[in-house]
Protein backbone atom coordinates (compact mmCIF):
# COMPACT_ATOMS: atom_id res chain seq x y z
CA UNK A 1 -29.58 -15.02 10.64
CA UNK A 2 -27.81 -14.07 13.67
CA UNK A 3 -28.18 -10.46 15.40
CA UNK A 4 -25.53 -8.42 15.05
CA UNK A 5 -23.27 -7.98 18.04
CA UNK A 6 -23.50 -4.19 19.01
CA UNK A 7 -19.62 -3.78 19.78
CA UNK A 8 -18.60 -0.18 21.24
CA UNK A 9 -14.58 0.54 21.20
CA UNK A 10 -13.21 3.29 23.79
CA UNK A 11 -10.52 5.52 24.31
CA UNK A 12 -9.91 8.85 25.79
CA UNK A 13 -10.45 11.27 23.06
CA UNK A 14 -11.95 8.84 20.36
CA UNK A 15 -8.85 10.17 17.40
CA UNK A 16 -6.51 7.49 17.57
CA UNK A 17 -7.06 3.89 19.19
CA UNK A 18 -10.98 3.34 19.12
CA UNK A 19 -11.28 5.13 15.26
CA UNK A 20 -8.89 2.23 14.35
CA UNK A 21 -10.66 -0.40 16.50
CA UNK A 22 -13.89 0.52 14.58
CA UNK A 23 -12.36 0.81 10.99
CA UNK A 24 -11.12 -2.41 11.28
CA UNK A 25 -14.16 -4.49 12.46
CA UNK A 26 -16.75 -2.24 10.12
CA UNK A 27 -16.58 -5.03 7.09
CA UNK A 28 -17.39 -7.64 9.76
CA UNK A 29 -21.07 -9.19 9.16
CA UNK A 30 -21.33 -10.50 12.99
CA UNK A 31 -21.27 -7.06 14.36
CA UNK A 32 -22.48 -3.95 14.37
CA UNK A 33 -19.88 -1.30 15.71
CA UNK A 34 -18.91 2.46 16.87
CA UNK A 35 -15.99 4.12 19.01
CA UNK A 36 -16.25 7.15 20.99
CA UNK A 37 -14.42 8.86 24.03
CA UNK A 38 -14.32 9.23 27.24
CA UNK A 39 -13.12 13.06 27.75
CA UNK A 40 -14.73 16.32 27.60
CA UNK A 41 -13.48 17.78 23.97
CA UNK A 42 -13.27 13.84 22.70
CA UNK A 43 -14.16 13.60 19.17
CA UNK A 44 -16.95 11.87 19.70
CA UNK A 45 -17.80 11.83 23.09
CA UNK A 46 -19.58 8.66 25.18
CA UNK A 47 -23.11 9.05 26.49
CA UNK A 48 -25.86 7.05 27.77
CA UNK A 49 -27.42 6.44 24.11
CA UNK A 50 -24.31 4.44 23.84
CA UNK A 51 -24.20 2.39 26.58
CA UNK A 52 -27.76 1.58 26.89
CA UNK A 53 -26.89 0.71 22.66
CA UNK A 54 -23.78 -1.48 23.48
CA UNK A 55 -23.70 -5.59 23.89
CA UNK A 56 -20.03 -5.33 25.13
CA UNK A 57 -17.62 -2.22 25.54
CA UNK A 58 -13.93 -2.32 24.56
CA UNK A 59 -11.66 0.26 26.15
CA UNK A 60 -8.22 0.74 25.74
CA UNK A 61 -6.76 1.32 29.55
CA UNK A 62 -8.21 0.50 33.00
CA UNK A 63 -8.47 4.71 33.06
CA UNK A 64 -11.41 4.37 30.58
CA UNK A 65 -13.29 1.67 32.48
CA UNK A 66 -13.23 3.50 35.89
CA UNK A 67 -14.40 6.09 33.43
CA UNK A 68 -17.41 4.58 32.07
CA UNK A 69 -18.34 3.29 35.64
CA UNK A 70 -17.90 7.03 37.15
CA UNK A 71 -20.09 8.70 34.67
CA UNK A 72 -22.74 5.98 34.13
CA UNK A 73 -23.37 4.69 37.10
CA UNK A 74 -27.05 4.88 37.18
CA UNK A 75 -27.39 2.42 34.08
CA UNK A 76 -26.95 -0.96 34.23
CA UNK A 77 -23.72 -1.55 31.87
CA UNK A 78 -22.59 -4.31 29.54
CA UNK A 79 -19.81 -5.97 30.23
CA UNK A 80 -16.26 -3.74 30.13
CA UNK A 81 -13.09 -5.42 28.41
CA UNK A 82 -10.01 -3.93 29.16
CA UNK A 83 -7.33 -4.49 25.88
CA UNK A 84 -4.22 -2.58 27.64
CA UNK A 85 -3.40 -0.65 24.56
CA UNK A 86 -1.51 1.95 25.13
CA UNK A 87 -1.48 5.75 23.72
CA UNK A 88 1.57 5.63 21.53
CA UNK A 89 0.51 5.46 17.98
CA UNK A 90 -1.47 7.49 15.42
CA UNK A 91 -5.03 6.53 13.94
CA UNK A 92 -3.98 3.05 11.64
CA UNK A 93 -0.52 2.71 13.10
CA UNK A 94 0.59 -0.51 11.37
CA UNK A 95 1.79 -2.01 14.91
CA UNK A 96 -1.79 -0.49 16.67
CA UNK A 97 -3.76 -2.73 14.16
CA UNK A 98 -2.23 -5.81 15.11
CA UNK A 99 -2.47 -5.06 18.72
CA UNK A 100 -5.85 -4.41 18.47
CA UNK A 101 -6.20 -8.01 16.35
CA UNK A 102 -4.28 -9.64 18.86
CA UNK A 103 -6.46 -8.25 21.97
CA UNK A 104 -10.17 -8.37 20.23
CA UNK A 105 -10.21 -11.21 18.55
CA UNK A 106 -9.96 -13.43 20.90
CA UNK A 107 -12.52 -12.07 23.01
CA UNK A 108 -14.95 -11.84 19.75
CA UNK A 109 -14.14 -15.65 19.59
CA UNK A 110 -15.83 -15.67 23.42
CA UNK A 111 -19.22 -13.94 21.90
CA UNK A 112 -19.15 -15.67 18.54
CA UNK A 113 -17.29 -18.63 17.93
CA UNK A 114 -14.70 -18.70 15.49
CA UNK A 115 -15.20 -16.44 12.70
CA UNK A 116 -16.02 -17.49 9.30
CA UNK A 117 -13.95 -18.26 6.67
CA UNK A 118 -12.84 -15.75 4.42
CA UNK A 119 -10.01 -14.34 2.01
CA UNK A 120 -6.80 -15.99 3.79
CA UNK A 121 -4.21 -13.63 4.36
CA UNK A 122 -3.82 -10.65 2.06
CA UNK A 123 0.22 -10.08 0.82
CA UNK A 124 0.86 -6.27 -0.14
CA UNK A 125 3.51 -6.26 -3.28
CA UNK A 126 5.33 -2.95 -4.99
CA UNK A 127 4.08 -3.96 -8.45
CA UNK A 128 6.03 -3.08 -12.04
CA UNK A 129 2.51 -2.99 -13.93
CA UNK A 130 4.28 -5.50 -16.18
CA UNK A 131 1.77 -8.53 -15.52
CA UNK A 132 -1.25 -9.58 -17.29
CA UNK A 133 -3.76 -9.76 -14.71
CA UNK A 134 -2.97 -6.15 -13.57
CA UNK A 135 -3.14 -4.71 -16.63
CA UNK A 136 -6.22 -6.17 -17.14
CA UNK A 137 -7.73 -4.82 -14.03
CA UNK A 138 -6.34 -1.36 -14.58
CA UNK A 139 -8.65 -1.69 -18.34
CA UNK A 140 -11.94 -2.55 -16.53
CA UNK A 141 -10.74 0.02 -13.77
CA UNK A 142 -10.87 2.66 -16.86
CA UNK A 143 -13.76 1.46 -18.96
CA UNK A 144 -15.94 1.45 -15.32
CA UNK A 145 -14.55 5.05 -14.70
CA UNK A 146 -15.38 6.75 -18.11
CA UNK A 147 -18.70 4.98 -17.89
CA UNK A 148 -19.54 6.42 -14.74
CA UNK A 149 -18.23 9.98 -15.70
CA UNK A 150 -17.98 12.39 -18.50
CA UNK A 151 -14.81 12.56 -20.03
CA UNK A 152 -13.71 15.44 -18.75
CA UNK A 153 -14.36 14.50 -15.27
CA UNK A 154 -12.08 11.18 -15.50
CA UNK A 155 -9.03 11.73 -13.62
CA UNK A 156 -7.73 7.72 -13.46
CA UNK A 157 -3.99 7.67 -14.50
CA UNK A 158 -3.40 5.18 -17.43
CA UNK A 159 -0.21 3.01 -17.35
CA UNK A 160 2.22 5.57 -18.52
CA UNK A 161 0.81 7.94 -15.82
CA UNK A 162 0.59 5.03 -13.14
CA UNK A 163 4.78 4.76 -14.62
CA UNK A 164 5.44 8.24 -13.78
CA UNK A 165 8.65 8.67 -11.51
CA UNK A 166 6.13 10.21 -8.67
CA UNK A 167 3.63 7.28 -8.38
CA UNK A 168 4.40 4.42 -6.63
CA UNK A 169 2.30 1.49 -7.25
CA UNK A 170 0.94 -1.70 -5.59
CA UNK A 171 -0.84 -4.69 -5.41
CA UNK A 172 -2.94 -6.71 -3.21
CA UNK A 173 -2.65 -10.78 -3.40
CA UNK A 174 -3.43 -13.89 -1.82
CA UNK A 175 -3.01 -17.86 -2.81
CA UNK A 176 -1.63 -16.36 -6.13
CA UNK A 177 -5.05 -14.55 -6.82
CA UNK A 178 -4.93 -10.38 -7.53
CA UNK A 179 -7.28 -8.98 -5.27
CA UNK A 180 -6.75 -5.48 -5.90
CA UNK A 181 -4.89 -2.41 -6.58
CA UNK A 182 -3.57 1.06 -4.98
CA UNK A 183 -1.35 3.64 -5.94
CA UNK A 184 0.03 7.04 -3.69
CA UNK A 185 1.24 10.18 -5.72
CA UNK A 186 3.64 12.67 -4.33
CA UNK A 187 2.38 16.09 -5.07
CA UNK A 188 4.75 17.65 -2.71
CA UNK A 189 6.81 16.80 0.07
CA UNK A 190 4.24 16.86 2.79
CA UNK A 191 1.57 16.10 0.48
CA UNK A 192 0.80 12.66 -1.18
CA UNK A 193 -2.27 11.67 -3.20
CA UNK A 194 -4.49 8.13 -3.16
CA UNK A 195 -4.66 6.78 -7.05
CA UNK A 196 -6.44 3.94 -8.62
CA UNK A 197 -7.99 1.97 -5.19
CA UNK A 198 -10.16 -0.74 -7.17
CA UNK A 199 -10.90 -3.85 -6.03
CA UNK A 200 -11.62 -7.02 -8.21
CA UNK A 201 -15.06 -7.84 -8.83
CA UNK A 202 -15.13 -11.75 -7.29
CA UNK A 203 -13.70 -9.81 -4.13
CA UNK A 204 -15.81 -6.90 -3.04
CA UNK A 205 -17.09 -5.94 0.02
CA UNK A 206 -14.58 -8.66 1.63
CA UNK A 207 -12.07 -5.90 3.07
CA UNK A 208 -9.83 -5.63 -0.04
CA UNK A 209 -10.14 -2.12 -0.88
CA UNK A 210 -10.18 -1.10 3.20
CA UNK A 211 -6.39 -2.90 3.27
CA UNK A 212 -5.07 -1.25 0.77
CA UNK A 213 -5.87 2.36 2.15
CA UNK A 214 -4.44 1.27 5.25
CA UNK A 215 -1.14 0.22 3.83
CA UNK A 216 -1.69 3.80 1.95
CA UNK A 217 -2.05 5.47 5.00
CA UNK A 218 0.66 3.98 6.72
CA UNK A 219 3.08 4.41 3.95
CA UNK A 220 2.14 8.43 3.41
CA UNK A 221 3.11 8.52 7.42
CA UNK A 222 6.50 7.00 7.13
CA UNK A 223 7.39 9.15 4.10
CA UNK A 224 6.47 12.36 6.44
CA UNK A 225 3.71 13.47 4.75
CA UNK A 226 1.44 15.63 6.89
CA UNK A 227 -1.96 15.18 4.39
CA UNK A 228 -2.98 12.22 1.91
CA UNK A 229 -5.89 13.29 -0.16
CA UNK A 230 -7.91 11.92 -2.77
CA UNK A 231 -10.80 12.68 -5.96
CA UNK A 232 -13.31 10.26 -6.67
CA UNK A 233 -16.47 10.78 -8.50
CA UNK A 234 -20.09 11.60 -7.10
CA UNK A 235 -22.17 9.02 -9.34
CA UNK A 236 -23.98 6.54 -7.05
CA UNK A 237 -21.67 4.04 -8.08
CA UNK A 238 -18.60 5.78 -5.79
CA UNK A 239 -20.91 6.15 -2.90
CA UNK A 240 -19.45 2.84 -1.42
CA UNK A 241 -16.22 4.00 -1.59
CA UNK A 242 -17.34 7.85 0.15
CA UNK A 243 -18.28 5.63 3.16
CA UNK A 244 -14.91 3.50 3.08
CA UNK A 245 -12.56 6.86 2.77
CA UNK A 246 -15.06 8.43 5.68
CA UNK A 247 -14.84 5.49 7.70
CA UNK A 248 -11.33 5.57 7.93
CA UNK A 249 -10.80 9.44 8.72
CA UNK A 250 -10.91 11.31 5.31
CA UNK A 251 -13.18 14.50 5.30
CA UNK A 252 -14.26 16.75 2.45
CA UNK A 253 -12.04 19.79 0.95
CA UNK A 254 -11.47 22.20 -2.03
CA UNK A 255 -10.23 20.44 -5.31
CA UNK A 256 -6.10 20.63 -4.32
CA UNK A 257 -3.16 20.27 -6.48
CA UNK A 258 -4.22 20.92 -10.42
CA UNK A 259 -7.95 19.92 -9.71
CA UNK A 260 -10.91 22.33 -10.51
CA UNK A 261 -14.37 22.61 -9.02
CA UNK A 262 -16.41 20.06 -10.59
CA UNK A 263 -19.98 18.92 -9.70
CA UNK A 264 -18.64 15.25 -10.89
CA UNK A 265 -15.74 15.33 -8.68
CA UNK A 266 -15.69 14.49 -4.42
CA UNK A 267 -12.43 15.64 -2.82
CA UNK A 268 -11.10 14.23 0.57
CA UNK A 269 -8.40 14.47 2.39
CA UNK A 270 -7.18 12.54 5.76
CA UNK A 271 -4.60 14.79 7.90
CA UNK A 272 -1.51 13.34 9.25
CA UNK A 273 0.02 15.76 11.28
């Protein structure tokens, strides 16, 4: 089996571009990636473990190269490609994930080849709950949730509440085939709320569930939301999922809205402002 590529993505404070860089090329098998940046107060902040760690480094602007070359240059570096992305979005800016598609992979086709096949393109639809296969993955989404949790501690809207007039619902497709599920609740004006993310079985670990919280994401920005949070349980079965919502920006908090302290209950939330 192939060694991972060790893939580092840069920009100046590590909070917008690189986060999104490295969210959207964790799932990928061929690589093995991280994001940092190049200012004092960045998020996470470059050093030497890094470079001597990277195969290749990605920055977003010329400034971050000159950078890298400043600050490190005792060590022998890896080779430094420049994407041009500018500073104008926010961390999974619909339009910032396909410039970052359009500038990496390419350059990953340089270092790799072409990349394997896998689910063709995923289609995003505002879904009436009215079909079949839905409902039937919103049953095994239930049955798997009160098996992993005591009653009490199961917080997965049914259909009605999935109906209600502040949910709005949707579904992930390709080639006709339901991939998966999502849902965002409005528990106030600047506050929305992540519902039933489940993925279906034949398609796990294959990105599914990682599209649909960006389309979440995105969609909780353009309503003007200024947090999206989320409870999940803490069985080992949800751990997956911790590392998914972390990866993308969500950090732990206090139950919110109607929720209570409970030892079976994880609460996240991902700020927006």
């Amino acid at each position: 089996m192939q060694t991972p590529l060790h893939v580092l993505f840069v920009c100046a404070m590590n909070q917008w571009r690189s986060p999104t860089a490295e969210a959207l090329y964790r799932d990928d098998p061929r690589l093995t990636v991280r994001s940092a940046g190049v200012r004092s107060g960045a998020r996470r902040r470059i050093s030497r473990i890094d470079i001597e760690w990277a195969d290749v480094i990605f920055v977003m602007e010329r400034e971050h190269q000159q950078r890298i070359r400043e600050d490190f240059r005792d060590l022998e570096l890896p080779p430094i490609v420049n994407l041009e992305i500018p500073d104008d979005f926010q961390r999974f800016d619909a339009e910032l994930q396909v410039l970052l598609r359009a500038a990496i992979d390419p350059e990953l086709g340089r270092w790799l080849g072409p990349q394997p096949a896998g689910i063709p393109s995923m289609e995003i639809r505002q879904d009436d709950l009215q079909g079949p296969a839905i409902r039937e993955l919103l049953a095994e989404h239930l049955r798997s949730m009160h098996a992993l949790s005591p009653a009490e501690s199961v917080h997965a809207l049914d259909l009605t509440g999935l109906q209600a007039p502040d949910v709005t619902f949707w579904t992930v497709w390709s080639e006709g085939q339901l991939l998966g599920c999502g849902a965002l609740r409005e528990l106030s004006p600047e506050h929305g709320e992540v519902k039933s993310m489940r993925t279906a079985t034949a398609y796990l670990r294959r990105g599914v569930a990682r599209t649909m919280l960006t389309h979440l994401i995105t969609e909780a920005r353009r309503r003007g939301y200024t947090r999206l949070s989320l409870e999940t349980g803490t069985a080992t079965a949800f751990h997956p999922a911790h590392a998914l919502y972390r990866s993308m920006g969500f950090e732990d908090c206090a139950p919110f809205g109607s929720y209570q302290p409970d030892p079976n209950s994880l609460f996240l939330t991902y700020s927006l402002a």
